[in-house]
PDB file of N, CA and C in Angstrom:
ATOM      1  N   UNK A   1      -9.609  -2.189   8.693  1.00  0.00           N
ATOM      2  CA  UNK A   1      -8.481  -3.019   8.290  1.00  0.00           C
ATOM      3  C   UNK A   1      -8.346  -2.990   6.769  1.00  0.00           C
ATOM      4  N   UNK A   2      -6.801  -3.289   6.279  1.00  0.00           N
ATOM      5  CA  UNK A   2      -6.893  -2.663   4.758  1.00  0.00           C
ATOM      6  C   UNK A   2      -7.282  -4.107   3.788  1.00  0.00           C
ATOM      7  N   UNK A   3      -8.000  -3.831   3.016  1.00  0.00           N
ATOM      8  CA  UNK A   3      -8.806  -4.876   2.346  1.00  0.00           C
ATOM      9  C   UNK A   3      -7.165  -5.941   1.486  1.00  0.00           C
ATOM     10  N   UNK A   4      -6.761  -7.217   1.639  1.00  0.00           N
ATOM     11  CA  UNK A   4      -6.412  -7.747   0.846  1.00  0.00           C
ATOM     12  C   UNK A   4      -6.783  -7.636  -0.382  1.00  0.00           C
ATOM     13  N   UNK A   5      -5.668  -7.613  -1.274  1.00  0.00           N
ATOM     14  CA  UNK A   5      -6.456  -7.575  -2.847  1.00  0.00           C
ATOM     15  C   UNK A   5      -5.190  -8.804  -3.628  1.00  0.00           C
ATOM     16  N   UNK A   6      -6.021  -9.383  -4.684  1.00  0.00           N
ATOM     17  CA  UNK A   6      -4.928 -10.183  -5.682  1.00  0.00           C
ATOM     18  C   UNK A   6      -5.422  -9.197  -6.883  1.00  0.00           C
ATOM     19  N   UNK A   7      -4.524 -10.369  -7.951  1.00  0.00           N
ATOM     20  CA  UNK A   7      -3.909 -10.236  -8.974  1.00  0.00           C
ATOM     21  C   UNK A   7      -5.413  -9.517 -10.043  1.00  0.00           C
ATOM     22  N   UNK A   8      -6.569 -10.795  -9.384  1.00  0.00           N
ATOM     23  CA  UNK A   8      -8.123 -10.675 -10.185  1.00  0.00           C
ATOM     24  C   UNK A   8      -8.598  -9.211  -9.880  1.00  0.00           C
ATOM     25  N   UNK A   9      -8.345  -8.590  -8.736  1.00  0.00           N
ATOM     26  CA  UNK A   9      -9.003  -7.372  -7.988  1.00  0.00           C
ATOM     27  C   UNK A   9      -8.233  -6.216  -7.817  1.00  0.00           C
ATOM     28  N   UNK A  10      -6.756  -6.313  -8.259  1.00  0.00           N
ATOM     29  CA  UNK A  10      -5.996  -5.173  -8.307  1.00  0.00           C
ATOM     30  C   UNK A  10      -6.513  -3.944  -9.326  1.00  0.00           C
ATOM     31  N   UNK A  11      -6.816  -4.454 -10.453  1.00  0.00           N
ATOM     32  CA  UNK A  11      -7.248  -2.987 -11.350  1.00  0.00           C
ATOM     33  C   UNK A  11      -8.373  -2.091 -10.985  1.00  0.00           C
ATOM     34  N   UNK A  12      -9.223  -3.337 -10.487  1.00  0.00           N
ATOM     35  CA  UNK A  12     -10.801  -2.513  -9.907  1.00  0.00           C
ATOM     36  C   UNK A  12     -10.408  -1.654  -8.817  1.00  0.00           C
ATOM     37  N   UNK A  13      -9.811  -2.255  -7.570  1.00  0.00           N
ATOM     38  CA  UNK A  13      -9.428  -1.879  -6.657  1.00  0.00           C
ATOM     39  C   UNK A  13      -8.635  -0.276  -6.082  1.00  0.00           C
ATOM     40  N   UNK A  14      -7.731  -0.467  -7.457  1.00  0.00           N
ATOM     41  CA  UNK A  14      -6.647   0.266  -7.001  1.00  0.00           C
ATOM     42  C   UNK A  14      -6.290   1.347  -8.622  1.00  0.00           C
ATOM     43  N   UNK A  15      -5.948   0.537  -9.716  1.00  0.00           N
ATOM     44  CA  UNK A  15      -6.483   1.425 -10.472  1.00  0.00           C
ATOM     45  C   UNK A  15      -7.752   2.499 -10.810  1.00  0.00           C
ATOM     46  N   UNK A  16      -8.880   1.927 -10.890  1.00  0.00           N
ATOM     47  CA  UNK A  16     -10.087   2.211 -11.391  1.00  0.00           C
ATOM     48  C   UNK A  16     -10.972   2.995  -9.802  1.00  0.00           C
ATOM     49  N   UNK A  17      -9.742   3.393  -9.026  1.00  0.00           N
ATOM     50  CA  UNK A  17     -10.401   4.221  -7.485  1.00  0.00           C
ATOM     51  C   UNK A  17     -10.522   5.217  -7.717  1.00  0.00           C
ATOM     52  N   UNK A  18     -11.624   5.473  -7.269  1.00  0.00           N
ATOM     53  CA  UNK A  18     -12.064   7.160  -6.932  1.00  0.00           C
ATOM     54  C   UNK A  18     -11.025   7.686  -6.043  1.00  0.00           C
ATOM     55  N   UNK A  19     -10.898   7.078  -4.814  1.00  0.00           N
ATOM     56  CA  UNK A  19      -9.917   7.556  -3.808  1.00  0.00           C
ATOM     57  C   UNK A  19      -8.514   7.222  -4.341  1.00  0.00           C
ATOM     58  N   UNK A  20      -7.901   8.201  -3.637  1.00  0.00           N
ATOM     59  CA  UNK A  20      -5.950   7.935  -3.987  1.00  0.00           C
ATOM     60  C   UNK A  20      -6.110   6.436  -2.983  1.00  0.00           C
ATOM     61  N   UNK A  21      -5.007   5.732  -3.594  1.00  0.00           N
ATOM     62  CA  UNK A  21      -4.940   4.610  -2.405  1.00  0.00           C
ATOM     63  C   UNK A  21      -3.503   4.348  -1.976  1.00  0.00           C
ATOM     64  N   UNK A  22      -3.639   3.260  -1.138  1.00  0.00           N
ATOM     65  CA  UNK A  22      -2.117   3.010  -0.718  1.00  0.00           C
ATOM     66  C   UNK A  22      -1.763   1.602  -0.861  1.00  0.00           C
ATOM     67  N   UNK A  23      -0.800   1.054  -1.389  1.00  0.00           N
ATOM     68  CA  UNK A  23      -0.821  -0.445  -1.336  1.00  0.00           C
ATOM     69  C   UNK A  23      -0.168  -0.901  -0.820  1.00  0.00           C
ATOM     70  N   UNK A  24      -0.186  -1.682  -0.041  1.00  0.00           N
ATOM     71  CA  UNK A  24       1.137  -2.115   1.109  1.00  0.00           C
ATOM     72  C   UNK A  24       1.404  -3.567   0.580  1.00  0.00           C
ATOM     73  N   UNK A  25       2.843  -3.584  -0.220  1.00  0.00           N
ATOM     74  CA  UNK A  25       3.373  -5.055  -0.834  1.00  0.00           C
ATOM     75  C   UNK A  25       4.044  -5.568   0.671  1.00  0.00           C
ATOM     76  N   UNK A  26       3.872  -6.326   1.052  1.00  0.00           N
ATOM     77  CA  UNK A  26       4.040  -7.290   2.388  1.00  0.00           C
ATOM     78  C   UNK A  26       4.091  -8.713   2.562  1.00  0.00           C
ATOM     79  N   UNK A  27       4.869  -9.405   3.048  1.00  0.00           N
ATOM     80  CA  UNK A  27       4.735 -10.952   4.095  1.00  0.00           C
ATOM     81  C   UNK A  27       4.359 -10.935   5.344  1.00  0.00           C
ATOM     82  N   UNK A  28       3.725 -12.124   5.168  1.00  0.00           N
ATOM     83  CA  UNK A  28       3.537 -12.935   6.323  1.00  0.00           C
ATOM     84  C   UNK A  28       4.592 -12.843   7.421  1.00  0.00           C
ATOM     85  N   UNK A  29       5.598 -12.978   6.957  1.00  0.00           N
ATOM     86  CA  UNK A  29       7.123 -13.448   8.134  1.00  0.00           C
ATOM     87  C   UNK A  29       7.824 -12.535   8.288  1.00  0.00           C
ATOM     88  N   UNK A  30       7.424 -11.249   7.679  1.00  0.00           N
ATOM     89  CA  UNK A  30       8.440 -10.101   7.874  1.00  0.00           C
ATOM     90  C   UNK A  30       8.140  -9.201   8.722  1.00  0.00           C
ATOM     91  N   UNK A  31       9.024  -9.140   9.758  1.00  0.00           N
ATOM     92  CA  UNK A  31       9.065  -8.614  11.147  1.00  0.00           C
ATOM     93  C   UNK A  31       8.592  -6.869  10.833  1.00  0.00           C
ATOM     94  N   UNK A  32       9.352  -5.690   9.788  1.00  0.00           N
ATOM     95  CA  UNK A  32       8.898  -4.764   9.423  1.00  0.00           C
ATOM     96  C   UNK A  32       7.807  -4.646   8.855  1.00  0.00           C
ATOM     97  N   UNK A  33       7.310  -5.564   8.184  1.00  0.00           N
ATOM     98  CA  UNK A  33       5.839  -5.621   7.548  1.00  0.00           C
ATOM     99  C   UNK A  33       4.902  -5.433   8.733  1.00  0.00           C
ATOM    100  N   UNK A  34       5.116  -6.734   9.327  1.00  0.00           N
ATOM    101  CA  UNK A  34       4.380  -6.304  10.563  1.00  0.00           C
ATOM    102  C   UNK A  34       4.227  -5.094  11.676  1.00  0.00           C
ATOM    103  N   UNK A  35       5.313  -4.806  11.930  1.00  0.00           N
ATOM    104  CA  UNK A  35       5.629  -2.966  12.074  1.00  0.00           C
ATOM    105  C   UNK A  35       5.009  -2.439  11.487  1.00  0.00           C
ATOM    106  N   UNK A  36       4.867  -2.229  10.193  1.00  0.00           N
ATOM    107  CA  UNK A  36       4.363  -0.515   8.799  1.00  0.00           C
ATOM    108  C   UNK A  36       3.076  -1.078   9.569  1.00  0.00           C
ATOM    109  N   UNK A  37       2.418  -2.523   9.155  1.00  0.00           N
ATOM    110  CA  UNK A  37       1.118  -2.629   9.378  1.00  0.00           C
ATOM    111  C   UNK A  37       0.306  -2.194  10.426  1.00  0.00           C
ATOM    112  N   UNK A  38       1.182  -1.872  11.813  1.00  0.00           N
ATOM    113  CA  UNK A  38       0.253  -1.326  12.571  1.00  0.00           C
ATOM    114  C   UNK A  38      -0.075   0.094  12.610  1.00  0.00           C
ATOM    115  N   UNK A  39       1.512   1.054  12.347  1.00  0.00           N
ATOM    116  CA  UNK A  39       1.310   2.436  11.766  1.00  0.00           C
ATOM    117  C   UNK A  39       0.032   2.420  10.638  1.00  0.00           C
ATOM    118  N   UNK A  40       0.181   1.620   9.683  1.00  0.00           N
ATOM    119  CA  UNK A  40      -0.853   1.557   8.110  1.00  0.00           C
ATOM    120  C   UNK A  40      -2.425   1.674   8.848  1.00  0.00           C
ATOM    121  N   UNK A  41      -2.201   0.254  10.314  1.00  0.00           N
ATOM    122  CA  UNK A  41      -3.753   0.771  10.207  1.00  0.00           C
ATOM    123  C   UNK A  41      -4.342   1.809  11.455  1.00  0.00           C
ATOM    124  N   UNK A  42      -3.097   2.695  11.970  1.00  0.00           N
ATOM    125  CA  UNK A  42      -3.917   4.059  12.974  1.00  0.00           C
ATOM    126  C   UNK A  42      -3.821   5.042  11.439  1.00  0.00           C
ATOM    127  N   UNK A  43      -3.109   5.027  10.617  1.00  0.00           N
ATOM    128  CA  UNK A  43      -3.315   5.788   9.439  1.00  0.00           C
ATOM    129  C   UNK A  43      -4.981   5.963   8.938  1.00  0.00           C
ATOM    130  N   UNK A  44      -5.159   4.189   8.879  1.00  0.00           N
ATOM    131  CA  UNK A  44      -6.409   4.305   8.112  1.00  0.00           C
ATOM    132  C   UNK A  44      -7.263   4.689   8.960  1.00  0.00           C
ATOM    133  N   UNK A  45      -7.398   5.026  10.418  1.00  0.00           N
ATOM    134  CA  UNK A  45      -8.151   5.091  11.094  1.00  0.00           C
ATOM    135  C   UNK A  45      -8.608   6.675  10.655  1.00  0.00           C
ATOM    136  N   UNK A  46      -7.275   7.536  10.681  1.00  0.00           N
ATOM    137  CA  UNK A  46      -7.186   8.920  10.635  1.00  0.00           C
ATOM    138  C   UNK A  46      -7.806   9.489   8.881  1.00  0.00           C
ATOM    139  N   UNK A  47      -7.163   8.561   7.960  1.00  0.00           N
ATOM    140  CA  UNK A  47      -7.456   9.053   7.010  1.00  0.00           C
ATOM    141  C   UNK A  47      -8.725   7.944   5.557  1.00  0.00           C
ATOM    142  N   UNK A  48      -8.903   6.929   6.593  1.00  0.00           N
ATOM    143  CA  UNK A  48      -9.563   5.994   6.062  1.00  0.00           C
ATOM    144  C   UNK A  48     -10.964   6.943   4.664  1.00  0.00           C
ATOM    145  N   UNK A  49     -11.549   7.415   5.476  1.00  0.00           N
ATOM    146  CA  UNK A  49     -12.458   8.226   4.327  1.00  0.00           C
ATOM    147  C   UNK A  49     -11.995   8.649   3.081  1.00  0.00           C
ATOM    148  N   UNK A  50     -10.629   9.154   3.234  1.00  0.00           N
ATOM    149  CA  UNK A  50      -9.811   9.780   2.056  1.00  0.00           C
ATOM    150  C   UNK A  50      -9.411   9.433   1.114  1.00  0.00           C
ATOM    151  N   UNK A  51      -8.339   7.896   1.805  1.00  0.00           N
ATOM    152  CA  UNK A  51      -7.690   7.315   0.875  1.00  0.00           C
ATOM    153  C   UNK A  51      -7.979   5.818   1.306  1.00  0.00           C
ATOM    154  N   UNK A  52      -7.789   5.071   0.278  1.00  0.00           N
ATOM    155  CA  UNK A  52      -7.991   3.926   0.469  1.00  0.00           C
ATOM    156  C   UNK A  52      -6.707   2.828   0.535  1.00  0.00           C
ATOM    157  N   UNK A  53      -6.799   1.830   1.565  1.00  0.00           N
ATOM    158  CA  UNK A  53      -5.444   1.388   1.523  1.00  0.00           C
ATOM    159  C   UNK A  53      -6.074   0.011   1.442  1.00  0.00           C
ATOM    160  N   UNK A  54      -4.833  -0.540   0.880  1.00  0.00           N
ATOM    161  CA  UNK A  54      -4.779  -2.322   0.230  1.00  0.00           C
ATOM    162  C   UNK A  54      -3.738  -2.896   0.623  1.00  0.00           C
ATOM    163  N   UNK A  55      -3.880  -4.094   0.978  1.00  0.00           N
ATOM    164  CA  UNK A  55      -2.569  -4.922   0.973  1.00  0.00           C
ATOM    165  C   UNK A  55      -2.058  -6.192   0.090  1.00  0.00           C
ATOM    166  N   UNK A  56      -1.040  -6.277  -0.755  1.00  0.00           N
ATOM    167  CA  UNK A  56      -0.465  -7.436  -1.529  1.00  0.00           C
ATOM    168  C   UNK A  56       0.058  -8.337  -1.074  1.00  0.00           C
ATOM    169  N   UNK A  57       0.047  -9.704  -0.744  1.00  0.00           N
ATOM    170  CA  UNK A  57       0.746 -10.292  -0.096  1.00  0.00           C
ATOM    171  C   UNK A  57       2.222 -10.667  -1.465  1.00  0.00           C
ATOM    172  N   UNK A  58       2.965 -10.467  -1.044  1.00  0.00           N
ATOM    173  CA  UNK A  58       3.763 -10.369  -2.550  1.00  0.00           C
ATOM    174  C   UNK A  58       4.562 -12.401  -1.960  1.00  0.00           C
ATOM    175  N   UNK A  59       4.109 -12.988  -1.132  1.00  0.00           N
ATOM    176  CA  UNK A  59       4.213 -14.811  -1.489  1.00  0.00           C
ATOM    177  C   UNK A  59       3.335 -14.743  -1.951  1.00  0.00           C
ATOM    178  N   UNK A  60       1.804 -14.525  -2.121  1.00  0.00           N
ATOM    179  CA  UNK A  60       1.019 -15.119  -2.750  1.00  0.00           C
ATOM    180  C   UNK A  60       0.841 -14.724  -4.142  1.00  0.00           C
ATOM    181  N   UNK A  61       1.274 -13.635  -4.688  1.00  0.00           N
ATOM    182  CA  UNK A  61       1.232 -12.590  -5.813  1.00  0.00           C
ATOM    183  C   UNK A  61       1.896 -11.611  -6.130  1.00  0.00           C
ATOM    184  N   UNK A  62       3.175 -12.873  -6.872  1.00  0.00           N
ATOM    185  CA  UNK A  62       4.156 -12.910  -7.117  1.00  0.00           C
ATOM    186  C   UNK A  62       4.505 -11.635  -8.561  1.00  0.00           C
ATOM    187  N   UNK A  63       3.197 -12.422  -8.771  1.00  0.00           N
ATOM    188  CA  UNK A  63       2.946 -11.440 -10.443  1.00  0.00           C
ATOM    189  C   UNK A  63       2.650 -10.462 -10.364  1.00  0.00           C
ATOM    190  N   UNK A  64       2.163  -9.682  -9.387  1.00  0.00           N
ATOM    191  CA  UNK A  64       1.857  -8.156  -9.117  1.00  0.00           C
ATOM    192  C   UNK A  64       2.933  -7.652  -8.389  1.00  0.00           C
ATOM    193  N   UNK A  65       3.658  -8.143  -7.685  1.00  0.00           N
ATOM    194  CA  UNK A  65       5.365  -7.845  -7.103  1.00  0.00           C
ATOM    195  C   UNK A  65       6.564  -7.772  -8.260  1.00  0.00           C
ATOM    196  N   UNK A  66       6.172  -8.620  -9.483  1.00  0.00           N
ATOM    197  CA  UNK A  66       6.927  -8.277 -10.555  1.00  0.00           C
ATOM    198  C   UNK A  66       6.074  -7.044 -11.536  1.00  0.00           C
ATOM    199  N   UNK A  67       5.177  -7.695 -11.541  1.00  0.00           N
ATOM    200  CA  UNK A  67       4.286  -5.963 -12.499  1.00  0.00           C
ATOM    201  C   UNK A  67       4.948  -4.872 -11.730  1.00  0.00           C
ATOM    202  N   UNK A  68       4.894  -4.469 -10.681  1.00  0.00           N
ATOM    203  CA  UNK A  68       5.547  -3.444 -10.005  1.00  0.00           C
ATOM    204  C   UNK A  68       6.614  -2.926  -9.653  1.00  0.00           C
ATOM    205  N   UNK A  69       7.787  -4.342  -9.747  1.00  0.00           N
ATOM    206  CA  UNK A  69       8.880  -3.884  -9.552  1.00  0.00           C
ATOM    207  C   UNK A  69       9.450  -4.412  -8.069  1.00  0.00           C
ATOM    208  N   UNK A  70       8.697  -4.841  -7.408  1.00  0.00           N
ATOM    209  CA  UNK A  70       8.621  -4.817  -5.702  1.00  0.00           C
ATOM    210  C   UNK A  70       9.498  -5.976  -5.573  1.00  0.00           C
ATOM    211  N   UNK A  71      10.739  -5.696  -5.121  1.00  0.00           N
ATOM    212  CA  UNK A  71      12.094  -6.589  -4.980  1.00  0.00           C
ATOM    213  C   UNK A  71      12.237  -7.042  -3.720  1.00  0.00           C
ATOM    214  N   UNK A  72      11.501  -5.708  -2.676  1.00  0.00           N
ATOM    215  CA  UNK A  72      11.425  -6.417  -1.246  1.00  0.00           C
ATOM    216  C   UNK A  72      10.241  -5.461  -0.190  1.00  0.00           C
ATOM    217  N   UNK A  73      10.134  -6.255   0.810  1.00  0.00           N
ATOM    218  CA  UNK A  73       8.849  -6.033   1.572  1.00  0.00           C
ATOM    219  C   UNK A  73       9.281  -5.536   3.267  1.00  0.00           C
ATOM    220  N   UNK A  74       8.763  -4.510   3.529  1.00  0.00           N
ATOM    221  CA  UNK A  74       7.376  -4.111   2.589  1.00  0.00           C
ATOM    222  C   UNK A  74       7.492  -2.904   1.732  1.00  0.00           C
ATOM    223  N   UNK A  75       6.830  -2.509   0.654  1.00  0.00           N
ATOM    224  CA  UNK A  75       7.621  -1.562  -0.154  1.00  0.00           C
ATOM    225  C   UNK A  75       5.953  -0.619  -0.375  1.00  0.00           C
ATOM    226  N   UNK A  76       5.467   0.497   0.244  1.00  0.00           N
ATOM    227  CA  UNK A  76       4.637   1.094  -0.302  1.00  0.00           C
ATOM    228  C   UNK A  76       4.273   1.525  -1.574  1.00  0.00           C
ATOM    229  N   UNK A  77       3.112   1.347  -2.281  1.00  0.00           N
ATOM    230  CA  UNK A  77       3.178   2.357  -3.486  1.00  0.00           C
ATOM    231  C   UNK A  77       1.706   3.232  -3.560  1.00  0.00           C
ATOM    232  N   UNK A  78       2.322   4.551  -3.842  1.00  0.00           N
ATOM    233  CA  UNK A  78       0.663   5.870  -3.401  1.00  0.00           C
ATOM    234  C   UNK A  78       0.297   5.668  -4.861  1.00  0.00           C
ATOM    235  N   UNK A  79      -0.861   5.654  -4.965  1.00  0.00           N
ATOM    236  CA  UNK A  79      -1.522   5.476  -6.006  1.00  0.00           C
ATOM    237  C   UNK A  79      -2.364   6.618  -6.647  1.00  0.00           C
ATOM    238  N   UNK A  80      -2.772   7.533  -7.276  1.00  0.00           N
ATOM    239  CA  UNK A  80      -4.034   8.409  -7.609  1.00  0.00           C
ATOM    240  C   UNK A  80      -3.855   8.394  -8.891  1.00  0.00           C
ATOM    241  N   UNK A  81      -5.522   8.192  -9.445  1.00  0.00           N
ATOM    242  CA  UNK A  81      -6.261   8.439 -10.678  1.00  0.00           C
ATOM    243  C   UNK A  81      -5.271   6.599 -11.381  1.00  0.00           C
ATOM    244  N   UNK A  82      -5.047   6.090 -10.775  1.00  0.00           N
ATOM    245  CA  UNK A  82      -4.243   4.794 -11.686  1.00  0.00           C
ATOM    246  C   UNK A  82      -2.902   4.995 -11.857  1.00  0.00           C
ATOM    247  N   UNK A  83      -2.516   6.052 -11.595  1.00  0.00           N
ATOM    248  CA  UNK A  83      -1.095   6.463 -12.043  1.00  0.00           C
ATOM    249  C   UNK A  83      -0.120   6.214 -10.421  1.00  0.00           C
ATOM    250  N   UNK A  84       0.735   5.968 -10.201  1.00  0.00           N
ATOM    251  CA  UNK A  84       1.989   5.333  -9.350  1.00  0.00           C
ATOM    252  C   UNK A  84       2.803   7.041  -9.387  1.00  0.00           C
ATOM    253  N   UNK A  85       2.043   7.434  -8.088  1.00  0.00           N
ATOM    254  CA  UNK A  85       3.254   8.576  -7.811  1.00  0.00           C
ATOM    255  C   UNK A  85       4.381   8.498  -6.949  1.00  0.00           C
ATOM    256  N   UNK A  86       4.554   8.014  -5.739  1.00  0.00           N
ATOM    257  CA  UNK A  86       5.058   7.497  -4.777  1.00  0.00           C
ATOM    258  C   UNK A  86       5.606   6.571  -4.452  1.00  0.00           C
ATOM    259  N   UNK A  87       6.567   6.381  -4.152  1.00  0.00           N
ATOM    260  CA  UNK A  87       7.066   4.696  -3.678  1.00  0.00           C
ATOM    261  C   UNK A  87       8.189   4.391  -2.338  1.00  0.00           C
ATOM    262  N   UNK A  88       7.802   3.491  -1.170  1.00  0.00           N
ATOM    263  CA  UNK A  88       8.571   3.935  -0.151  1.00  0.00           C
ATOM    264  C   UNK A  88       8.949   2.657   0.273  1.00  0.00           C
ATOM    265  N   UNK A  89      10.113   1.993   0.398  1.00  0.00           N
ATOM    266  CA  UNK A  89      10.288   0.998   0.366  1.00  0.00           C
ATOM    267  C   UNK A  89      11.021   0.737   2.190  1.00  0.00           C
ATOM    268  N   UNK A  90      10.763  -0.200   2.796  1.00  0.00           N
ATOM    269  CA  UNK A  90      11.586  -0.549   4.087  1.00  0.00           C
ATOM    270  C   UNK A  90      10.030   0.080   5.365  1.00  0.00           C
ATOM    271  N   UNK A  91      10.790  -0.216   6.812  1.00  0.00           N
ATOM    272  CA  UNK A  91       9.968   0.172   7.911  1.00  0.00           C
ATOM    273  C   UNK A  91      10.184   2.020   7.273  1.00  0.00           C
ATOM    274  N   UNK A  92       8.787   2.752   7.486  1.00  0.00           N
ATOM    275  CA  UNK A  92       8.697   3.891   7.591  1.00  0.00           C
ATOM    276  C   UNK A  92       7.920   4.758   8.633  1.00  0.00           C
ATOM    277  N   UNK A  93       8.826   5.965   9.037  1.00  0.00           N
ATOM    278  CA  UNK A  93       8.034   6.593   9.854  1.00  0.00           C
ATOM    279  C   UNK A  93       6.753   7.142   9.952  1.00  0.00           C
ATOM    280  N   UNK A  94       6.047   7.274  10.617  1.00  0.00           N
ATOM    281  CA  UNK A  94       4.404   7.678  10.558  1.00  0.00           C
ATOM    282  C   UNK A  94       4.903   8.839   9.979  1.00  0.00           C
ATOM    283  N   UNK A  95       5.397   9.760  10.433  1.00  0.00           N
ATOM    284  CA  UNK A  95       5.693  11.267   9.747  1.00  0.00           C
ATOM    285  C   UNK A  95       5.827  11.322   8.487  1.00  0.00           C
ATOM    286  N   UNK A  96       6.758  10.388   8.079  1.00  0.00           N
ATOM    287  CA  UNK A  96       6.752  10.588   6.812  1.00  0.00           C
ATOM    288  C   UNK A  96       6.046   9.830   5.339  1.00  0.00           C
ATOM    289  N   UNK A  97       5.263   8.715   5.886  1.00  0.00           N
ATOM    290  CA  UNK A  97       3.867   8.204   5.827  1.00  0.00           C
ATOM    291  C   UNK A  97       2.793   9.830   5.586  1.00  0.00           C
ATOM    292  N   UNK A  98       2.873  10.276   6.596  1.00  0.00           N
ATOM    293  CA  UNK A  98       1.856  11.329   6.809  1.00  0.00           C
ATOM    294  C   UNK A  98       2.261  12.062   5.492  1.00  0.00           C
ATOM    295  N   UNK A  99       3.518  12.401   4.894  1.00  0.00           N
ATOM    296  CA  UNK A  99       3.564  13.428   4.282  1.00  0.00           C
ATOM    297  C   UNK A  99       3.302  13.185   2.830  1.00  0.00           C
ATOM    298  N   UNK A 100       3.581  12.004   2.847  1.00  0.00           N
ATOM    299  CA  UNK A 100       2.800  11.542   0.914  1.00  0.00           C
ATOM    300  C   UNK A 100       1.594  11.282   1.339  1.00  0.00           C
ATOM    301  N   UNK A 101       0.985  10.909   2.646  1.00  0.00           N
ATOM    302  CA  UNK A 101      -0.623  10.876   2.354  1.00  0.00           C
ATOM    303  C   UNK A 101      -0.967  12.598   1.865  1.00  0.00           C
ATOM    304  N   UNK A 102      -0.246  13.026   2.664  1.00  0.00           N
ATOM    305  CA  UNK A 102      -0.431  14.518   2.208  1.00  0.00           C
ATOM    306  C   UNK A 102      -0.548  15.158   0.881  1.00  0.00           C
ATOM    307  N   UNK A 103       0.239  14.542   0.603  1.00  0.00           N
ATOM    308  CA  UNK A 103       0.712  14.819  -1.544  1.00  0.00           C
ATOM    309  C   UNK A 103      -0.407  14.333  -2.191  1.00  0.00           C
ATOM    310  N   UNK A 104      -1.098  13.020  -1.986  1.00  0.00           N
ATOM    311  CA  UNK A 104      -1.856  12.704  -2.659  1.00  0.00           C
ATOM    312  C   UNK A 104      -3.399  12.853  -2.401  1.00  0.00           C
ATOM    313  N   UNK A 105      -4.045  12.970  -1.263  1.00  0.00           N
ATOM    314  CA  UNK A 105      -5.015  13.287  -0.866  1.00  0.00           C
ATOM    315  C   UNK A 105      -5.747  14.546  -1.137  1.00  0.00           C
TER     316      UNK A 105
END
Protein backbone atom coordinates (compact mmCIF):
# COMPACT_ATOMS: atom_id res chain seq x y z
CA UNK A 1 0.00 0.00 0.00
CA UNK A 2 1.44 3.47 -1.00
CA UNK A 3 2.95 5.09 2.08
CA UNK A 4 1.00 8.49 3.00
CA UNK A 5 3.41 11.28 3.15
CA UNK A 6 2.94 15.18 4.48
CA UNK A 7 4.36 18.30 4.13
CA UNK A 8 7.39 17.17 7.12
CA UNK A 9 8.23 13.88 4.89
CA UNK A 10 7.77 14.97 1.35
CA UNK A 11 11.52 15.95 0.59
CA UNK A 12 12.97 12.78 2.27
CA UNK A 13 10.45 10.76 0.71
CA UNK A 14 10.11 11.78 -2.65
CA UNK A 15 12.77 14.18 -3.43
CA UNK A 16 15.88 12.73 -1.80
CA UNK A 17 14.66 8.84 -3.47
CA UNK A 18 16.80 6.54 -4.82
CA UNK A 19 13.78 5.10 -6.66
CA UNK A 20 11.73 7.21 -9.35
CA UNK A 21 8.45 7.63 -7.45
CA UNK A 22 4.91 8.35 -8.01
CA UNK A 23 2.76 10.68 -6.02
CA UNK A 24 -0.77 10.37 -6.06
CA UNK A 25 -2.39 14.06 -4.95
CA UNK A 26 -5.93 12.66 -3.81
CA UNK A 27 -9.27 12.93 -1.46
CA UNK A 28 -10.96 11.23 0.69
CA UNK A 29 -14.48 11.88 -1.21
CA UNK A 30 -13.39 11.65 -4.64
CA UNK A 31 -15.04 8.93 -6.43
CA UNK A 32 -11.91 8.89 -9.25
CA UNK A 33 -9.36 9.02 -6.59
CA UNK A 34 -10.72 6.13 -5.37
CA UNK A 35 -10.70 4.49 -8.87
CA UNK A 36 -6.66 5.55 -9.82
CA UNK A 37 -6.17 4.09 -6.21
CA UNK A 38 -6.98 0.71 -6.94
CA UNK A 39 -5.19 0.63 -10.51
CA UNK A 40 -2.08 2.63 -8.24
CA UNK A 41 -2.07 -0.27 -6.00
CA UNK A 42 -2.02 -3.62 -8.70
CA UNK A 43 0.71 -1.13 -10.19
CA UNK A 44 2.62 -1.23 -7.04
CA UNK A 45 2.19 -4.74 -6.81
CA UNK A 46 3.86 -5.17 -10.40
CA UNK A 47 6.35 -2.53 -10.09
CA UNK A 48 6.63 -1.87 -6.32
CA UNK A 49 10.56 -2.80 -6.21
CA UNK A 50 11.20 -0.16 -8.89
CA UNK A 51 9.42 2.71 -8.14
CA UNK A 52 8.12 4.01 -5.25
CA UNK A 53 4.66 5.39 -4.86
CA UNK A 54 3.18 8.00 -2.24
CA UNK A 55 0.08 9.47 -1.58
CA UNK A 56 -0.89 13.38 -0.69
CA UNK A 57 -3.96 13.86 0.73
CA UNK A 58 -4.26 17.39 -0.87
CA UNK A 59 -7.45 18.30 2.30
CA UNK A 60 -4.93 17.70 4.57
CA UNK A 61 -1.86 19.35 2.66
CA UNK A 62 -2.94 22.02 1.22
CA UNK A 63 0.59 23.47 1.03
CA UNK A 64 2.09 20.76 -1.00
CA UNK A 65 -1.09 20.94 -3.52
CA UNK A 66 -0.08 24.60 -3.89
CA UNK A 67 3.87 23.94 -3.98
CA UNK A 68 2.86 21.81 -6.91
CA UNK A 69 0.37 23.37 -8.62
CA UNK A 70 -2.35 20.55 -7.99
CA UNK A 71 -5.76 22.42 -8.75
CA UNK A 72 -7.60 19.09 -8.74
CA UNK A 73 -7.63 15.41 -7.67
CA UNK A 74 -6.41 13.19 -8.37
CA UNK A 75 -3.55 14.60 -10.35
CA UNK A 76 -0.33 12.24 -10.63
CA UNK A 77 3.16 13.53 -10.52
CA UNK A 78 6.39 10.95 -11.78
CA UNK A 79 9.11 11.95 -9.96
CA UNK A 80 13.09 10.89 -10.64
CA UNK A 81 16.34 12.09 -9.10
CA UNK A 82 13.91 15.17 -7.37
CA UNK A 83 13.12 16.55 -10.58
CA UNK A 84 9.04 16.46 -11.74
CA UNK A 85 8.98 14.84 -15.19
CA UNK A 86 5.47 13.79 -15.64
CA UNK A 87 2.16 14.94 -14.72
CA UNK A 88 -1.31 13.24 -15.27
CA UNK A 89 -4.15 14.74 -14.03
CA UNK A 90 -8.03 13.05 -13.85
CA UNK A 91 -9.08 8.97 -13.70
CA UNK A 92 -6.23 7.29 -15.85
CA UNK A 93 -5.87 4.27 -17.75
CA UNK A 94 -3.60 1.44 -16.45
CA UNK A 95 -2.03 1.54 -20.02
CA UNK A 96 -1.18 4.61 -19.92
CA UNK A 97 -0.07 4.66 -16.21
CA UNK A 98 2.11 1.78 -17.53
CA UNK A 99 3.74 3.94 -20.05
CA UNK A 100 5.33 6.80 -17.86
CA UNK A 101 6.12 4.09 -15.36
CA UNK A 102 7.96 3.08 -18.35
CA UNK A 103 9.77 6.51 -19.02
CA UNK A 104 10.91 6.73 -15.71
CA UNK A 105 11.96 3.47 -14.37
Amino acid sequence: MALRIREENFDEEVLKSKLPVIVDFYSDSCMPCRQLGVTLSELEEDYGDRIKFVKVNVNFDISLAERYGVMASPTLLFFKEGIELHRLKGLTKKEVLIEHIEKIK
